[in-house]
PDB file of N, CA and C in Angstrom:
ATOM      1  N   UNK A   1      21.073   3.182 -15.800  1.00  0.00           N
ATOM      2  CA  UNK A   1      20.628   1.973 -15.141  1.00  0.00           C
ATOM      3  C   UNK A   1      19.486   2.286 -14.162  1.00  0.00           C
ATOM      4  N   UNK A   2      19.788   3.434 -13.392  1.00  0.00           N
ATOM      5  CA  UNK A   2      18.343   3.481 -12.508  1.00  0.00           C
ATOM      6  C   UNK A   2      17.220   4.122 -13.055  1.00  0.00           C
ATOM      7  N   UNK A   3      17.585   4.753 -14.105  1.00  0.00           N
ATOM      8  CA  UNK A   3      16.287   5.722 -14.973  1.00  0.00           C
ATOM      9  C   UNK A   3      15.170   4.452 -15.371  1.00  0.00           C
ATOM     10  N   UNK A   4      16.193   3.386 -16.012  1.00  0.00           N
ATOM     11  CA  UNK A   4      15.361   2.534 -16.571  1.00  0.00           C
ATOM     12  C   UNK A   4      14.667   1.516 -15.592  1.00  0.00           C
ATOM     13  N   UNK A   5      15.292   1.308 -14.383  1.00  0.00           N
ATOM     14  CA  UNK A   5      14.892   0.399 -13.180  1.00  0.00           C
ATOM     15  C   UNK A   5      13.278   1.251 -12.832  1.00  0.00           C
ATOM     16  N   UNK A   6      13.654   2.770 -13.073  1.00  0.00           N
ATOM     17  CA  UNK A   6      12.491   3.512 -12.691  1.00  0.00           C
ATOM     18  C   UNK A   6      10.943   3.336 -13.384  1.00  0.00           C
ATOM     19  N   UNK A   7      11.084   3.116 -14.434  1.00  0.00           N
ATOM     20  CA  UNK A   7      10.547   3.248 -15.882  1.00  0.00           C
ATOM     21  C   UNK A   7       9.798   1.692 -15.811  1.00  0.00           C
ATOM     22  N   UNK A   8      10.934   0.625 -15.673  1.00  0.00           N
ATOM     23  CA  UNK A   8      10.175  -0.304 -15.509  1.00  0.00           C
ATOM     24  C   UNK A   8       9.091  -1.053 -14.299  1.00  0.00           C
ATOM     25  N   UNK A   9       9.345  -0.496 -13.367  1.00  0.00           N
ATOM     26  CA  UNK A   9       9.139  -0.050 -12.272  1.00  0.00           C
ATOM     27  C   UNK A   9       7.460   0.305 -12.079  1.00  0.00           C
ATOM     28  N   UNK A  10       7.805   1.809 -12.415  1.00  0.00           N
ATOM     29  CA  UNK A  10       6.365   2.402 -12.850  1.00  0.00           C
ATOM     30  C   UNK A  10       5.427   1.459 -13.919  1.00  0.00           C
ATOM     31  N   UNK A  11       6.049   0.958 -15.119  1.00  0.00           N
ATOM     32  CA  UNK A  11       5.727   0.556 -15.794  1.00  0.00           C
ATOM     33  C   UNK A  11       4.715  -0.937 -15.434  1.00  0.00           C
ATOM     34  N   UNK A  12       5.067  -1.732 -14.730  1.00  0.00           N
ATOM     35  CA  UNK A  12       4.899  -2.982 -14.018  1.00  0.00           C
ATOM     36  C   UNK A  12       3.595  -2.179 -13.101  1.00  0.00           C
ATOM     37  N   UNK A  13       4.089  -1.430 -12.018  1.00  0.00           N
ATOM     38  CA  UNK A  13       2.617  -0.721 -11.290  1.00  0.00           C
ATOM     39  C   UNK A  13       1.285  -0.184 -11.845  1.00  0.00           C
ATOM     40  N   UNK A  14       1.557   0.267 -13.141  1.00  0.00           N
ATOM     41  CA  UNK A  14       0.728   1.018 -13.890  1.00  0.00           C
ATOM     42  C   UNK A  14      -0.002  -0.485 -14.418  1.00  0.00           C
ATOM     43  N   UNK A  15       0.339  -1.158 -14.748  1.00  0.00           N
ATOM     44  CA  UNK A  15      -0.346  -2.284 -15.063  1.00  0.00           C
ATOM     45  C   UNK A  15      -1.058  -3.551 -14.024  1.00  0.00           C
ATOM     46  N   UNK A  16      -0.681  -3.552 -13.054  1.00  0.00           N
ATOM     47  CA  UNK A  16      -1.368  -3.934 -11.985  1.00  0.00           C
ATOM     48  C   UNK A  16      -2.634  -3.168 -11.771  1.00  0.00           C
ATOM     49  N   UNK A  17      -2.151  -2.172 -11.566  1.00  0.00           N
ATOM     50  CA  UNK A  17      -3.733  -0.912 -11.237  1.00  0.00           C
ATOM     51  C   UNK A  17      -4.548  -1.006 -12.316  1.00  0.00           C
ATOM     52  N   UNK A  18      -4.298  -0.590 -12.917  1.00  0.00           N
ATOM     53  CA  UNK A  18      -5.147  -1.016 -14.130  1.00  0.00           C
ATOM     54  C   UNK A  18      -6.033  -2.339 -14.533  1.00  0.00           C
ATOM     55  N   UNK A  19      -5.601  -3.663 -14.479  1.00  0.00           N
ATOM     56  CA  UNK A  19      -6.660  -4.865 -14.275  1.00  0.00           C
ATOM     57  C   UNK A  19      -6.990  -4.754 -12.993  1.00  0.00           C
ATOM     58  N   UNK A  20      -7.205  -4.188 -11.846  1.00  0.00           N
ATOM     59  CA  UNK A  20      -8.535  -4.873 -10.920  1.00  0.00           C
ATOM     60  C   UNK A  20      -8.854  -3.448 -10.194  1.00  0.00           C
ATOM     61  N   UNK A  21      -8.865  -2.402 -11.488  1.00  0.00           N
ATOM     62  CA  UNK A  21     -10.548  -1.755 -11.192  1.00  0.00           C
ATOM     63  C   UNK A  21     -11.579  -2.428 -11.474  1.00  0.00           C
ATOM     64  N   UNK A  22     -12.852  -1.850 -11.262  1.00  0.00           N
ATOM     65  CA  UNK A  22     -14.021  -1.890 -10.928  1.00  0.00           C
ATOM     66  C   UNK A  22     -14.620  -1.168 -11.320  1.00  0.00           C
ATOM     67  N   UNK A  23     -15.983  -1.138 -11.976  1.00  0.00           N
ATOM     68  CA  UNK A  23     -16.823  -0.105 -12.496  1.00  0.00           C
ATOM     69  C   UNK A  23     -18.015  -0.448 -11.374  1.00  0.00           C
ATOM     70  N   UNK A  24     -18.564   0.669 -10.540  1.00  0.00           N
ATOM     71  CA  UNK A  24     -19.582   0.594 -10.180  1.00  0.00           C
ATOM     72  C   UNK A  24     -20.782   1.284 -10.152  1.00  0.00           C
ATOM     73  N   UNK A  25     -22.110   1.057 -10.339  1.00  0.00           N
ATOM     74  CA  UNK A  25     -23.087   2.546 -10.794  1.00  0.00           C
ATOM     75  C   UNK A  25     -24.478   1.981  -9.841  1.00  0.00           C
ATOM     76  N   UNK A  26     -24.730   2.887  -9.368  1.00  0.00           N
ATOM     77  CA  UNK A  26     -25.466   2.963  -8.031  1.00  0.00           C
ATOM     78  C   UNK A  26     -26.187   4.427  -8.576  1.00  0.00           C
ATOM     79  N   UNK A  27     -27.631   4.591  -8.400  1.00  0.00           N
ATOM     80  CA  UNK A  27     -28.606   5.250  -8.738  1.00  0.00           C
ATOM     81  C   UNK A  27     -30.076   5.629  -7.687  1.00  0.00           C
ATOM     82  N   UNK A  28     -29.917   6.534  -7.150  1.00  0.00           N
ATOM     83  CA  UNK A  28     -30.825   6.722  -6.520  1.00  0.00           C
ATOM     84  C   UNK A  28     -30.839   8.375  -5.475  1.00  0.00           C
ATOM     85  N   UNK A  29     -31.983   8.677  -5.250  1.00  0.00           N
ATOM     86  CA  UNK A  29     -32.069   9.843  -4.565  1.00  0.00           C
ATOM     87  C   UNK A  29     -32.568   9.903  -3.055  1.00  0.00           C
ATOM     88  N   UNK A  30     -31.642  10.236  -1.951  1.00  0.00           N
ATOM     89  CA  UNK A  30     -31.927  10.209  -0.861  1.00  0.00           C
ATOM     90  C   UNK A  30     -32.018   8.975  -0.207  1.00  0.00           C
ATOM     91  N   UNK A  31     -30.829   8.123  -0.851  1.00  0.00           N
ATOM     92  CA  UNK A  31     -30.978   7.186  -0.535  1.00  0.00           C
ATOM     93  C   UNK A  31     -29.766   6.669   0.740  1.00  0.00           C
ATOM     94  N   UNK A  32     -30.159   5.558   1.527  1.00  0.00           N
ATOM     95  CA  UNK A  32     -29.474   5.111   2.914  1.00  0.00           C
ATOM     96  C   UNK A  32     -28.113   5.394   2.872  1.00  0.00           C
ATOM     97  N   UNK A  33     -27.086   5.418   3.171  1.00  0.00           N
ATOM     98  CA  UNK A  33     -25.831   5.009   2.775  1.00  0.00           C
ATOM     99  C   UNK A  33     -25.743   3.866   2.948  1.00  0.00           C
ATOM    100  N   UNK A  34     -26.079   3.006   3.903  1.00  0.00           N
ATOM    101  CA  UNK A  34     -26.523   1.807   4.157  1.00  0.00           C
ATOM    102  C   UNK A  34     -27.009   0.637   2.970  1.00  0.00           C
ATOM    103  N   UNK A  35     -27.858   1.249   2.461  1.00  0.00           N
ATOM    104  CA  UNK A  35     -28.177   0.345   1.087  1.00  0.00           C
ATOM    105  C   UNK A  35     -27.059   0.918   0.270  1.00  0.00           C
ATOM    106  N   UNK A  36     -26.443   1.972  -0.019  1.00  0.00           N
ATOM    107  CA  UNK A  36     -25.690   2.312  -1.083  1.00  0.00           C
ATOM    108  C   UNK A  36     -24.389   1.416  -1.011  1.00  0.00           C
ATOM    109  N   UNK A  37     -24.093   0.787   0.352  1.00  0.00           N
ATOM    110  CA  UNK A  37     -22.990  -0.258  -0.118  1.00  0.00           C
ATOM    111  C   UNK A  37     -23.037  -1.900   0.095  1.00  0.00           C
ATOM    112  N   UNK A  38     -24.604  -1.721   0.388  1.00  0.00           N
ATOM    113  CA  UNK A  38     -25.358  -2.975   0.070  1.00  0.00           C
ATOM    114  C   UNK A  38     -25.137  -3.462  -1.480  1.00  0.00           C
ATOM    115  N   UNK A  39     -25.569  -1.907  -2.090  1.00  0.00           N
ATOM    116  CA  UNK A  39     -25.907  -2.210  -3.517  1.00  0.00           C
ATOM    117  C   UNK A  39     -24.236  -2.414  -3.752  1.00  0.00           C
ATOM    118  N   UNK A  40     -23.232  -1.950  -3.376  1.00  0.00           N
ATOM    119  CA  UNK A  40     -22.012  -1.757  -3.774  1.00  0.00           C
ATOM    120  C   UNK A  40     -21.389  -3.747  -4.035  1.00  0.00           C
ATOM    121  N   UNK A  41     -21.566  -3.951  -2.448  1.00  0.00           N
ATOM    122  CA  UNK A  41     -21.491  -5.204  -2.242  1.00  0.00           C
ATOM    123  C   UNK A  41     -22.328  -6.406  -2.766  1.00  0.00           C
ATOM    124  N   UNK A  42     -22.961  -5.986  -3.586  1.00  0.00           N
ATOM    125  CA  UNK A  42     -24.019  -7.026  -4.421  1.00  0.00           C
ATOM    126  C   UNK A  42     -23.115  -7.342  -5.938  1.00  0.00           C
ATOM    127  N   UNK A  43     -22.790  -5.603  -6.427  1.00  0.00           N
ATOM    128  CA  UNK A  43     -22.134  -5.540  -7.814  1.00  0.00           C
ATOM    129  C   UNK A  43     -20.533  -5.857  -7.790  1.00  0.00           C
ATOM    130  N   UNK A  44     -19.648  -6.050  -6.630  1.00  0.00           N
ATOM    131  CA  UNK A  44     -18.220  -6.088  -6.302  1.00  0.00           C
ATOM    132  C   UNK A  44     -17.626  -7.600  -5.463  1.00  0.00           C
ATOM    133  N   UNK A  45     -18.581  -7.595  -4.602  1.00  0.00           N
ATOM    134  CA  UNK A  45     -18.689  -8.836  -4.046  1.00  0.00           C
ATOM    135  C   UNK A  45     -17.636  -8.512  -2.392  1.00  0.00           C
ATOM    136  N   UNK A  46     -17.520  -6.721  -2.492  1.00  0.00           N
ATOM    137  CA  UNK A  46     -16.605  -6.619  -1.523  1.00  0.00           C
ATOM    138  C   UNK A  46     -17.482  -6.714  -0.314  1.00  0.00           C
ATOM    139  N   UNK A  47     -17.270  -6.475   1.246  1.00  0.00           N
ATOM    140  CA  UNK A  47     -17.648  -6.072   2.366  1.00  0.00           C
ATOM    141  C   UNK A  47     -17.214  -4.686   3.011  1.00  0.00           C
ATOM    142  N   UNK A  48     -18.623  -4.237   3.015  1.00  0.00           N
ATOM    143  CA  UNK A  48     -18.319  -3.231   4.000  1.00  0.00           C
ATOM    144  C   UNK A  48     -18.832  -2.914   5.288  1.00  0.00           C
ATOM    145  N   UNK A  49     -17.560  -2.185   6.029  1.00  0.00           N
ATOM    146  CA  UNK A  49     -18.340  -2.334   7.582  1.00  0.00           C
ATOM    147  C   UNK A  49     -18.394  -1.226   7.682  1.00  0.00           C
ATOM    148  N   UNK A  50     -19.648  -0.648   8.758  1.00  0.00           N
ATOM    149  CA  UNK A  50     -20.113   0.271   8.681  1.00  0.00           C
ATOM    150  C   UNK A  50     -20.109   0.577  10.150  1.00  0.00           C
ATOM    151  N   UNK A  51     -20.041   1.692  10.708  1.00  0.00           N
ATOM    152  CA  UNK A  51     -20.103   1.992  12.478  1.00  0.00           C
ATOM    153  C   UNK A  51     -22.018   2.121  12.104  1.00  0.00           C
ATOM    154  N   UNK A  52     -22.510   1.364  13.627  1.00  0.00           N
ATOM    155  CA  UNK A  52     -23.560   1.349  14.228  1.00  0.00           C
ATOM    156  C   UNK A  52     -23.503   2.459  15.472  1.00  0.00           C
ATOM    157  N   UNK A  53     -25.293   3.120  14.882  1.00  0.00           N
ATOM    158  CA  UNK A  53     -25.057   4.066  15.969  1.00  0.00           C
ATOM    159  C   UNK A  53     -25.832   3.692  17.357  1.00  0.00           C
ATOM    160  N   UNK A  54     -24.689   4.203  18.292  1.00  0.00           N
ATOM    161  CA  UNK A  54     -24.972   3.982  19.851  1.00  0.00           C
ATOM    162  C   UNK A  54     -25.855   4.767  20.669  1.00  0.00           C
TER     163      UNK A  54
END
């Protein structure tokens, strides 16, 4: 009974993770980090915050 609670378990997680990756491809040399999750946030639609320097 718990082997299979386990199994299904995993089973159910493994499939969540799986639909909401993301492929992302970002190309460039010496480039900002700054733009690199500009570009991130253009192709994902996520936000990122970034520390400003003081």
């Amino acid at each position: 009974m718990k082997l299979s609670f386990v199994l299904l378990l995993t089973t159910a997680l493994h499939v969540s993770a799986s639909t909401s990756a993301q492929n992302v491809s970002v190309r460039g040399k010496k480039m900002p980090l700054r733009d690199v999750f500009s570009e991130m946030k253009k192709q994902t639609g996520f936000n990122f915050f970034l520390p400003t320097k003081t």
